[in-house]
PDB file of N, CA and C in Angstrom:
ATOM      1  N   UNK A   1     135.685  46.824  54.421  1.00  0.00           N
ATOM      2  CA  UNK A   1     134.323  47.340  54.376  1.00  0.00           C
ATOM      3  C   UNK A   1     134.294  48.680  55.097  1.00  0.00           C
ATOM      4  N   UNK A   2     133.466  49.845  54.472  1.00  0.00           N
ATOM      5  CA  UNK A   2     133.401  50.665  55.260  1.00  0.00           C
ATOM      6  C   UNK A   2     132.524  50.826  56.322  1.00  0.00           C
ATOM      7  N   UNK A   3     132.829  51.333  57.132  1.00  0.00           N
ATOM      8  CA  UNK A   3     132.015  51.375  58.535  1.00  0.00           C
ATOM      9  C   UNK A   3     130.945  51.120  58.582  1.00  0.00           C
ATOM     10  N   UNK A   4     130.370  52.174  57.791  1.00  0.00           N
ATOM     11  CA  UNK A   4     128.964  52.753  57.659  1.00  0.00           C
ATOM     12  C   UNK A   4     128.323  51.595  56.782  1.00  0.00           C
ATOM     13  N   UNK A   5     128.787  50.946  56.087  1.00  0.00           N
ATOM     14  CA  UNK A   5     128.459  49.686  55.653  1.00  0.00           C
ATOM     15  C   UNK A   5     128.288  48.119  56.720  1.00  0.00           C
ATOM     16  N   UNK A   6     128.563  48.171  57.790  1.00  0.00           N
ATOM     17  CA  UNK A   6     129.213  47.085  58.772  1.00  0.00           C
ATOM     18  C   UNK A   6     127.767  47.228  59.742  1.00  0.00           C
ATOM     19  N   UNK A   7     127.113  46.059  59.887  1.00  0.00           N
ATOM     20  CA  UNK A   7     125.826  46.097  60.177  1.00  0.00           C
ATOM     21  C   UNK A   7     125.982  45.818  62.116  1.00  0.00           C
ATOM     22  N   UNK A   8     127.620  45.154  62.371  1.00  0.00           N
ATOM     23  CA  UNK A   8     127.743  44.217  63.358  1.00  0.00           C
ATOM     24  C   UNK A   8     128.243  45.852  64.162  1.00  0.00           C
ATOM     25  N   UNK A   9     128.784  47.144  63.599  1.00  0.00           N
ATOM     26  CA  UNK A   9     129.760  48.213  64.037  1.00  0.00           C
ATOM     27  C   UNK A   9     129.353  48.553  65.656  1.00  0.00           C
ATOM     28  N   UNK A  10     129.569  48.594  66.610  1.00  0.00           N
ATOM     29  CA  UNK A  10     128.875  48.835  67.584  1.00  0.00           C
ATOM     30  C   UNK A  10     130.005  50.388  67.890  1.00  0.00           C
ATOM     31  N   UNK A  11     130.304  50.431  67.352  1.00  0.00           N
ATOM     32  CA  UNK A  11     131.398  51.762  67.783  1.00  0.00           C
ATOM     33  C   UNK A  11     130.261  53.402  66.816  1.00  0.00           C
ATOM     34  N   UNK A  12     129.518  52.600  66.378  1.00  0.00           N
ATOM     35  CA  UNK A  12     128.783  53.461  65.175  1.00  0.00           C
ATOM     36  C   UNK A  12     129.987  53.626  64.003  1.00  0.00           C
ATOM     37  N   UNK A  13     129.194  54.327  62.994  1.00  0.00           N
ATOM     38  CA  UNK A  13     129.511  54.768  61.792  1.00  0.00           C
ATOM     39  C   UNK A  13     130.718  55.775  61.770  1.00  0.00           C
ATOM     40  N   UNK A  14     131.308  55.934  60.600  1.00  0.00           N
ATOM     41  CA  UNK A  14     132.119  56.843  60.998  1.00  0.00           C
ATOM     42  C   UNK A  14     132.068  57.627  59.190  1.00  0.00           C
ATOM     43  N   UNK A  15     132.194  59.402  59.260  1.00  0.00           N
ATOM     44  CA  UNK A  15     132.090  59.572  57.834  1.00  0.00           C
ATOM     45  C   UNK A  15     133.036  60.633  58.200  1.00  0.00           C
ATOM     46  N   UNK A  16     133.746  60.809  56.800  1.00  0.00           N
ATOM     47  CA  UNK A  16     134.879  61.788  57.055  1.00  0.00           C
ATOM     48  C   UNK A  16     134.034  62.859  56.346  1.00  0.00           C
ATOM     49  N   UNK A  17     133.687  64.644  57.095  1.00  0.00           N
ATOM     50  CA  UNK A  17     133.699  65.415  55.944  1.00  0.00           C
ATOM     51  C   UNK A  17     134.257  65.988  55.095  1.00  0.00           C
ATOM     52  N   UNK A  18     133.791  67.280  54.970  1.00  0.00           N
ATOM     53  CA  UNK A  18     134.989  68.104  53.978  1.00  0.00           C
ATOM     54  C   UNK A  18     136.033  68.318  54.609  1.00  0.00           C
ATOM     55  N   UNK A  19     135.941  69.176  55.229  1.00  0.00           N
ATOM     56  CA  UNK A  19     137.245  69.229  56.488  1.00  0.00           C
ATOM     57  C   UNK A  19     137.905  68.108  57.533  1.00  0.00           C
ATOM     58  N   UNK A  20     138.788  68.371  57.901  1.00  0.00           N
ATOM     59  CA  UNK A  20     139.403  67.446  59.112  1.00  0.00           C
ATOM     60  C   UNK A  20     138.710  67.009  60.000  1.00  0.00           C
ATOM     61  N   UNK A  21     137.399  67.430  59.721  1.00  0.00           N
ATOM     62  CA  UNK A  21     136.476  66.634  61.196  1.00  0.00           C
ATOM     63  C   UNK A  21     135.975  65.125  61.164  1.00  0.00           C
ATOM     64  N   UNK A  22     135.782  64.546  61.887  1.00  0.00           N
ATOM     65  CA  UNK A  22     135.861  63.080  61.523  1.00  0.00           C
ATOM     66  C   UNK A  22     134.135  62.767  61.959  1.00  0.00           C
ATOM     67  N   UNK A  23     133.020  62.447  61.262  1.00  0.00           N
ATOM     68  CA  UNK A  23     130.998  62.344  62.194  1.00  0.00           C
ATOM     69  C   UNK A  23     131.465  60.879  62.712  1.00  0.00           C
ATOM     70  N   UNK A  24     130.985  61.396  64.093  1.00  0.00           N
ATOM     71  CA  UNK A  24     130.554  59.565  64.676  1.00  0.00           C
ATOM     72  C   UNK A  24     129.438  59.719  64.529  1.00  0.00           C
ATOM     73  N   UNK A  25     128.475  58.716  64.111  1.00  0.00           N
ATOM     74  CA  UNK A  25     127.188  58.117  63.546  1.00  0.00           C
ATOM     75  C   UNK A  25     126.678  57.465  64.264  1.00  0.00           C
ATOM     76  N   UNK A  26     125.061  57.237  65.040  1.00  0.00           N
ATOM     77  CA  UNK A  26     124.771  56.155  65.556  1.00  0.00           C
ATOM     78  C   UNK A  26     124.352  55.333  64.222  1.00  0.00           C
ATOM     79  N   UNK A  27     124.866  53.843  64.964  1.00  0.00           N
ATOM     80  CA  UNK A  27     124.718  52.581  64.367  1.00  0.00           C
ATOM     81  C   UNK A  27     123.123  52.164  64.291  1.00  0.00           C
ATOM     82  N   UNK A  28     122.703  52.961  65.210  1.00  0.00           N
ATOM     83  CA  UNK A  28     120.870  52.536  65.165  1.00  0.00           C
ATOM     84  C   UNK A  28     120.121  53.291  65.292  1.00  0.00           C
ATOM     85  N   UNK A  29     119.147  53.315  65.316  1.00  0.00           N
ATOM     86  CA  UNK A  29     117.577  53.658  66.134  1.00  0.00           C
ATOM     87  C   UNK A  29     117.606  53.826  67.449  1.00  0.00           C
ATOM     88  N   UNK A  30     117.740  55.239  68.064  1.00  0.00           N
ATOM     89  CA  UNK A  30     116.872  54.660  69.408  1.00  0.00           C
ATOM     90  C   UNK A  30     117.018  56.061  70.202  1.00  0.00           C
ATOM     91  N   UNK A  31     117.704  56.266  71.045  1.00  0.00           N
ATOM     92  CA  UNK A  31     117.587  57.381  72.341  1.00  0.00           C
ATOM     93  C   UNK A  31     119.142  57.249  73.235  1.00  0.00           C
ATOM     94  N   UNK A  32     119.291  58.972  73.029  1.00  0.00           N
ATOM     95  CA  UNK A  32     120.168  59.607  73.559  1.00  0.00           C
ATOM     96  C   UNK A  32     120.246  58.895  75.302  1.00  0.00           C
ATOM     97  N   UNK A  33     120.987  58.114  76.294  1.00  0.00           N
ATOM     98  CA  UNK A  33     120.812  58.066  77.391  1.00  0.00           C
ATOM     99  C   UNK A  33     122.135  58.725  78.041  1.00  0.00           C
ATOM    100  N   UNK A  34     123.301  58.879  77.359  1.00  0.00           N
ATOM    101  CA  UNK A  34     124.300  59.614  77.908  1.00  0.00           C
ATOM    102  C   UNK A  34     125.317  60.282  77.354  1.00  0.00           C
ATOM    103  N   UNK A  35     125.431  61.355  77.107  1.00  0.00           N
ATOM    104  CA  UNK A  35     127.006  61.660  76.901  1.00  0.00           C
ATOM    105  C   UNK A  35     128.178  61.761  77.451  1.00  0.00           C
ATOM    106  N   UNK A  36     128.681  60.833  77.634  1.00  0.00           N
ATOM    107  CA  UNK A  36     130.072  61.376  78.241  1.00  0.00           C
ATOM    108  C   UNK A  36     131.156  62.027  77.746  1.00  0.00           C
ATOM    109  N   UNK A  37     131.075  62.819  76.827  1.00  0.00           N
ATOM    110  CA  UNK A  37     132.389  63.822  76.487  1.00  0.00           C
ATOM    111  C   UNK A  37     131.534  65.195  76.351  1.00  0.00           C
ATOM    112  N   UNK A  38     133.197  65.900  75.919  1.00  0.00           N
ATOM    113  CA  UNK A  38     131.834  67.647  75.939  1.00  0.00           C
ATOM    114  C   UNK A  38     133.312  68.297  74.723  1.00  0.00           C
ATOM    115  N   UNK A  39     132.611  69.457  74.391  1.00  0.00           N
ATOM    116  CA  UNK A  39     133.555  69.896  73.369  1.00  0.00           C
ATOM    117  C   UNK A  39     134.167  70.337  74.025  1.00  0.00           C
ATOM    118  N   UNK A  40     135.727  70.298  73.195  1.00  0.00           N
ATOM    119  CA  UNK A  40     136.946  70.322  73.392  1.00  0.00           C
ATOM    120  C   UNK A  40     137.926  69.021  73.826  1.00  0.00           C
ATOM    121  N   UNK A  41     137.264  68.450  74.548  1.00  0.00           N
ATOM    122  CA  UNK A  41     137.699  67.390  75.425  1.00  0.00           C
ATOM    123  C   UNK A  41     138.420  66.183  74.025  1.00  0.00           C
ATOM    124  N   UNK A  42     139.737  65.734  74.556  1.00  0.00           N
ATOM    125  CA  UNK A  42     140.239  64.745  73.886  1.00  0.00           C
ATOM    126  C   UNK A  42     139.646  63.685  74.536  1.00  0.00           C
ATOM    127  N   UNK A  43     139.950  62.860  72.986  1.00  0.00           N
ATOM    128  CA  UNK A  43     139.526  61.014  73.396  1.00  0.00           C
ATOM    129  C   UNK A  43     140.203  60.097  72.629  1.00  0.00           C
ATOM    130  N   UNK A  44     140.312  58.578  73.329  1.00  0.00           N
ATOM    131  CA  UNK A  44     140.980  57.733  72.696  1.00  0.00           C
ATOM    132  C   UNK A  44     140.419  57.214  71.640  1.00  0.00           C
ATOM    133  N   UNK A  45     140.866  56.747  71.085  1.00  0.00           N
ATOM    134  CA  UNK A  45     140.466  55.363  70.049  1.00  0.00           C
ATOM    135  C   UNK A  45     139.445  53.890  70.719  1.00  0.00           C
ATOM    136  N   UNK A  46     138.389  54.262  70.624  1.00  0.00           N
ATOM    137  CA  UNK A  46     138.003  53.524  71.581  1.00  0.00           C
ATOM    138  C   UNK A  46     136.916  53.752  72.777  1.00  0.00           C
ATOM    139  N   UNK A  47     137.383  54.829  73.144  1.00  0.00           N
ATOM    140  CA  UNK A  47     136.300  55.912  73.941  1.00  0.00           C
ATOM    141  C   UNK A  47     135.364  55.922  74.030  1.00  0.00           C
ATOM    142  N   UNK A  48     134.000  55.842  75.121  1.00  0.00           N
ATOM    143  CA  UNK A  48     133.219  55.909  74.656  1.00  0.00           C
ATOM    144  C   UNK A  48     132.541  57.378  74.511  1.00  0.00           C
ATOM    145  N   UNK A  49     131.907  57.828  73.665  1.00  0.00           N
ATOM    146  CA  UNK A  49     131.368  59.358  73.469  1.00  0.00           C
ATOM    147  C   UNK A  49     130.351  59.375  73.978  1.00  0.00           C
ATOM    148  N   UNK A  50     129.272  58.644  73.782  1.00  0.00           N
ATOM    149  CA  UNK A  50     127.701  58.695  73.883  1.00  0.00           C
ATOM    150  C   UNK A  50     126.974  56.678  74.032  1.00  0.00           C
ATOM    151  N   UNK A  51     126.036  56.640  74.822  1.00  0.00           N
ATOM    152  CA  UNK A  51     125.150  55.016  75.256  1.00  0.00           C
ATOM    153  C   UNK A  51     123.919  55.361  73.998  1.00  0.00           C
ATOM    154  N   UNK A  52     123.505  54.744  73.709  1.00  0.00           N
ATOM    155  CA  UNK A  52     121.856  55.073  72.825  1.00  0.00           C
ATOM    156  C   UNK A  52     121.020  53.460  73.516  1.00  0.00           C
ATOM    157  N   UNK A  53     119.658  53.870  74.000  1.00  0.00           N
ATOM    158  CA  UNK A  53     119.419  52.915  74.182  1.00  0.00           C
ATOM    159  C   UNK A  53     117.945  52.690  72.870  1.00  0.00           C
ATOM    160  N   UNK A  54     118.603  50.969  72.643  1.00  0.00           N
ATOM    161  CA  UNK A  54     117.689  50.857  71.174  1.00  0.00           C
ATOM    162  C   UNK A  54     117.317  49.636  71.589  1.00  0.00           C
ATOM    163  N   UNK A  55     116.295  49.252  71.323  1.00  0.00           N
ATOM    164  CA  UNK A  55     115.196  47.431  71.484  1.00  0.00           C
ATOM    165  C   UNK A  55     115.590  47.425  72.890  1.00  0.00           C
ATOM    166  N   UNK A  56     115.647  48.231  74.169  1.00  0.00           N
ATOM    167  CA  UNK A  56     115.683  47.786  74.995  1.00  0.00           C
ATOM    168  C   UNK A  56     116.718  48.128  75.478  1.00  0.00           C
ATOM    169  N   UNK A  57     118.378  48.025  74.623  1.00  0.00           N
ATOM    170  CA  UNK A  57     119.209  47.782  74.771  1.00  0.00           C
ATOM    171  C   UNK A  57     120.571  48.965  75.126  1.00  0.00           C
ATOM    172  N   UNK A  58     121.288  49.305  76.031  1.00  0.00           N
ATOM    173  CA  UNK A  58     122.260  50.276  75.504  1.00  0.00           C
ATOM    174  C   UNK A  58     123.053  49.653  74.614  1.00  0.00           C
ATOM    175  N   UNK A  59     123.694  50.875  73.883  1.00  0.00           N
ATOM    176  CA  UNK A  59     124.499  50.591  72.860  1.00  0.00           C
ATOM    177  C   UNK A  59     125.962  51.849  73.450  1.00  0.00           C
ATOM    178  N   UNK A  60     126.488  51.349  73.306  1.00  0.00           N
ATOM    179  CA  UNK A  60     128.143  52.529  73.938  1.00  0.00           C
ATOM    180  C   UNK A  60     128.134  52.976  72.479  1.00  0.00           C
ATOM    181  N   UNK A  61     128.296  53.753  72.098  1.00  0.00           N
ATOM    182  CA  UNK A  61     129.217  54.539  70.558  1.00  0.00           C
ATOM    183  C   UNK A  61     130.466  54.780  70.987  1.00  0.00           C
ATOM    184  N   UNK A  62     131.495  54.731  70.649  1.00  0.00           N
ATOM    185  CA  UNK A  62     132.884  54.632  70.628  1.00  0.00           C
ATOM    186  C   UNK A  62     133.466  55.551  69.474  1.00  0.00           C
ATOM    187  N   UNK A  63     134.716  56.403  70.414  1.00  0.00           N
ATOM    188  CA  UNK A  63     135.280  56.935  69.536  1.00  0.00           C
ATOM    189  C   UNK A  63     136.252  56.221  68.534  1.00  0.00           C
ATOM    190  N   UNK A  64     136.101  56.552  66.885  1.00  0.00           N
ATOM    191  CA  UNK A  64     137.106  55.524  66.047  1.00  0.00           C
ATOM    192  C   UNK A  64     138.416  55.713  66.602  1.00  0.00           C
ATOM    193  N   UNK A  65     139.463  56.774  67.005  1.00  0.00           N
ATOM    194  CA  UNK A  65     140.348  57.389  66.982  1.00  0.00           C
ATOM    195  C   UNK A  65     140.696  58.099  67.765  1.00  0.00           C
ATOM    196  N   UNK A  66     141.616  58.843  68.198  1.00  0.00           N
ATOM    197  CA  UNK A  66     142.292  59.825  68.694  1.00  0.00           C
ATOM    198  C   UNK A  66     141.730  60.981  68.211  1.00  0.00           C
ATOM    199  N   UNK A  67     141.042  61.905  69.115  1.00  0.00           N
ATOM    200  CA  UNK A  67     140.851  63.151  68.150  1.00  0.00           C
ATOM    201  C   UNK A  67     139.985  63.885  69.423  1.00  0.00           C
ATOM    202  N   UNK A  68     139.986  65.488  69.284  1.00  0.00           N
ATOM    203  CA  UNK A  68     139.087  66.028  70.301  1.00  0.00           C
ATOM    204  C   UNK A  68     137.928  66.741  69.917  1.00  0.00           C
ATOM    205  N   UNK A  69     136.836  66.484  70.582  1.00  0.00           N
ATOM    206  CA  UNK A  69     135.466  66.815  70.537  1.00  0.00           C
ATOM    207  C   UNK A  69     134.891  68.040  69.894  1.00  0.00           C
ATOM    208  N   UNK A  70     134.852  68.348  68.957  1.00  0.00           N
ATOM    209  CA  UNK A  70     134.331  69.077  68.104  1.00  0.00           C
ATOM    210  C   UNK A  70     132.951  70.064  68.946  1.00  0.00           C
ATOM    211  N   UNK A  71     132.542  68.759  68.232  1.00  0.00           N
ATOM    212  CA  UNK A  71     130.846  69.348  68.902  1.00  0.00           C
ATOM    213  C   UNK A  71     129.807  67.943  69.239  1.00  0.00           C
ATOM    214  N   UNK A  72     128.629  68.080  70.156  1.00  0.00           N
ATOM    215  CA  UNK A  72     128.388  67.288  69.933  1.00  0.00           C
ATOM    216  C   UNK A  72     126.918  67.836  69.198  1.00  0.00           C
ATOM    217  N   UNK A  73     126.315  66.710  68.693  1.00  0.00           N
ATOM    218  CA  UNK A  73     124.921  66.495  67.832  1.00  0.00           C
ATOM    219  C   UNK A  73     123.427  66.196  68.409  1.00  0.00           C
ATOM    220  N   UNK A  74     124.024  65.635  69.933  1.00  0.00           N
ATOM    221  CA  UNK A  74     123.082  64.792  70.026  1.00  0.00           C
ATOM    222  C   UNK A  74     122.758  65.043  71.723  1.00  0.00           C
ATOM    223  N   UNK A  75     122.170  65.123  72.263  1.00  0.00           N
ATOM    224  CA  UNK A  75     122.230  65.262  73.889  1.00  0.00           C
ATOM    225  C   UNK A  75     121.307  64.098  74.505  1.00  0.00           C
ATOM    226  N   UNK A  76     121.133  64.096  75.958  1.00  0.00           N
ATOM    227  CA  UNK A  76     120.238  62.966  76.432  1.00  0.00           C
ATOM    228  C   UNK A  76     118.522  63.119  75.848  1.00  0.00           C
ATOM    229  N   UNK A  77     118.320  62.237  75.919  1.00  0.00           N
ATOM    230  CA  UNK A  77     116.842  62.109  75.827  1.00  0.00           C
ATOM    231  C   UNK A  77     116.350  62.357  74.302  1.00  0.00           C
ATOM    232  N   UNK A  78     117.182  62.760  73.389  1.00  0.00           N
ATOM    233  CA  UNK A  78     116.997  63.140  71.712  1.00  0.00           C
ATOM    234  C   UNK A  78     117.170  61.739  71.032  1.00  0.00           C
ATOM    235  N   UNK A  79     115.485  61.517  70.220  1.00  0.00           N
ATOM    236  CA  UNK A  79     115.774  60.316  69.449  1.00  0.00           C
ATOM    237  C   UNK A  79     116.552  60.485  68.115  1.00  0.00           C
ATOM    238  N   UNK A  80     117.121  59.537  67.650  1.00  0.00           N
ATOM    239  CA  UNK A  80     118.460  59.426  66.897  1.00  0.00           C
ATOM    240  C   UNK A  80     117.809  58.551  65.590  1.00  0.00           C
ATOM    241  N   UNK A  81     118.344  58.638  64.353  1.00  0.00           N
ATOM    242  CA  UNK A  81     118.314  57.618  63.272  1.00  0.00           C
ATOM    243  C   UNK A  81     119.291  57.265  63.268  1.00  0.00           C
ATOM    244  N   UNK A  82     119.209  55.903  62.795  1.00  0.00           N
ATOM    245  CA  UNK A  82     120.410  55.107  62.075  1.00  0.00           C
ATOM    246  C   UNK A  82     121.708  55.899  60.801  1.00  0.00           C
ATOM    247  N   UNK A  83     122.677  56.023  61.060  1.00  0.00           N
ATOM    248  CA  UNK A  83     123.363  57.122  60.750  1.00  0.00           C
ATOM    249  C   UNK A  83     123.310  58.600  60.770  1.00  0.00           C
ATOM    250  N   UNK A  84     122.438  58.958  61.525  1.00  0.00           N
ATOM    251  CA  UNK A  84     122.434  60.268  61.845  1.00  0.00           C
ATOM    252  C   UNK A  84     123.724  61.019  63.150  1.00  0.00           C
ATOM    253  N   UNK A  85     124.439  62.013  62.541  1.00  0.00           N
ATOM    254  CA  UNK A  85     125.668  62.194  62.857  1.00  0.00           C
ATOM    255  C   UNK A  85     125.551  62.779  64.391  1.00  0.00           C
ATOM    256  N   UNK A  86     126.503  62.123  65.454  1.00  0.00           N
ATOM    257  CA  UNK A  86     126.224  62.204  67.314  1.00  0.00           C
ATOM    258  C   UNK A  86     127.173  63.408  67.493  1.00  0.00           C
ATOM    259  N   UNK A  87     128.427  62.869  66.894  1.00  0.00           N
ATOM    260  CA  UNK A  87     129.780  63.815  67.620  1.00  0.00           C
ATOM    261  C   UNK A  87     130.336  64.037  66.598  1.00  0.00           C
ATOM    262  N   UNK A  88     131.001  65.204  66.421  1.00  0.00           N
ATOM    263  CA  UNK A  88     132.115  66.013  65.733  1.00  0.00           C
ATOM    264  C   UNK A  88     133.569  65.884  66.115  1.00  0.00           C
ATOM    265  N   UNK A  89     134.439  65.258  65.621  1.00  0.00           N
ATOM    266  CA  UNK A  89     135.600  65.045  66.092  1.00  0.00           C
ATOM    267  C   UNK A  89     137.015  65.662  65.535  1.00  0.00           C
TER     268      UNK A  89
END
């Protein structure tokens, strides 16, 4: 199944674009509460990039992969849609 299809994904979405850059996606609804990476910066598979807090709840977004920080999309306090693209990887 693809990611972005996977309702349970807590790592968020993931969409490849045209180029080599890889969108991490939030998985939900809700609000920017942290970023922890910044461009340039490498990350694991796993990583977390960015918290969103949604129904209450944080949510960690996780990097899919190995790859370094592009750009990001999204900063604290910015409300988010459900697949709307966080980090550039």
């Amino acid at each position: 199944m693809h990611p972005a299809n996977d309702p349970d994904l807590s790592q968020g979405s993931t969409r490849e674009s045209s180029g080599p850059v890889l969108e991490v996606c939030s998985p939900v609804e809700g609000v920017v509460v942290e970023c922890g990476v910044r461009p340039g910066q490498t990350v694991q598979a796993g990583e977390d990039l960015i918290r969103l807090e949604s129904m209450k709840m944080e949510w960690p977004v996780a990097a899919p992969a190995l790859g370094r920080v592009v750009s990001l999309q999204a900063v604290p306090g910015d409300r988010v849609q459900e697949g709307q693209v966080l980090v550039r990887l």
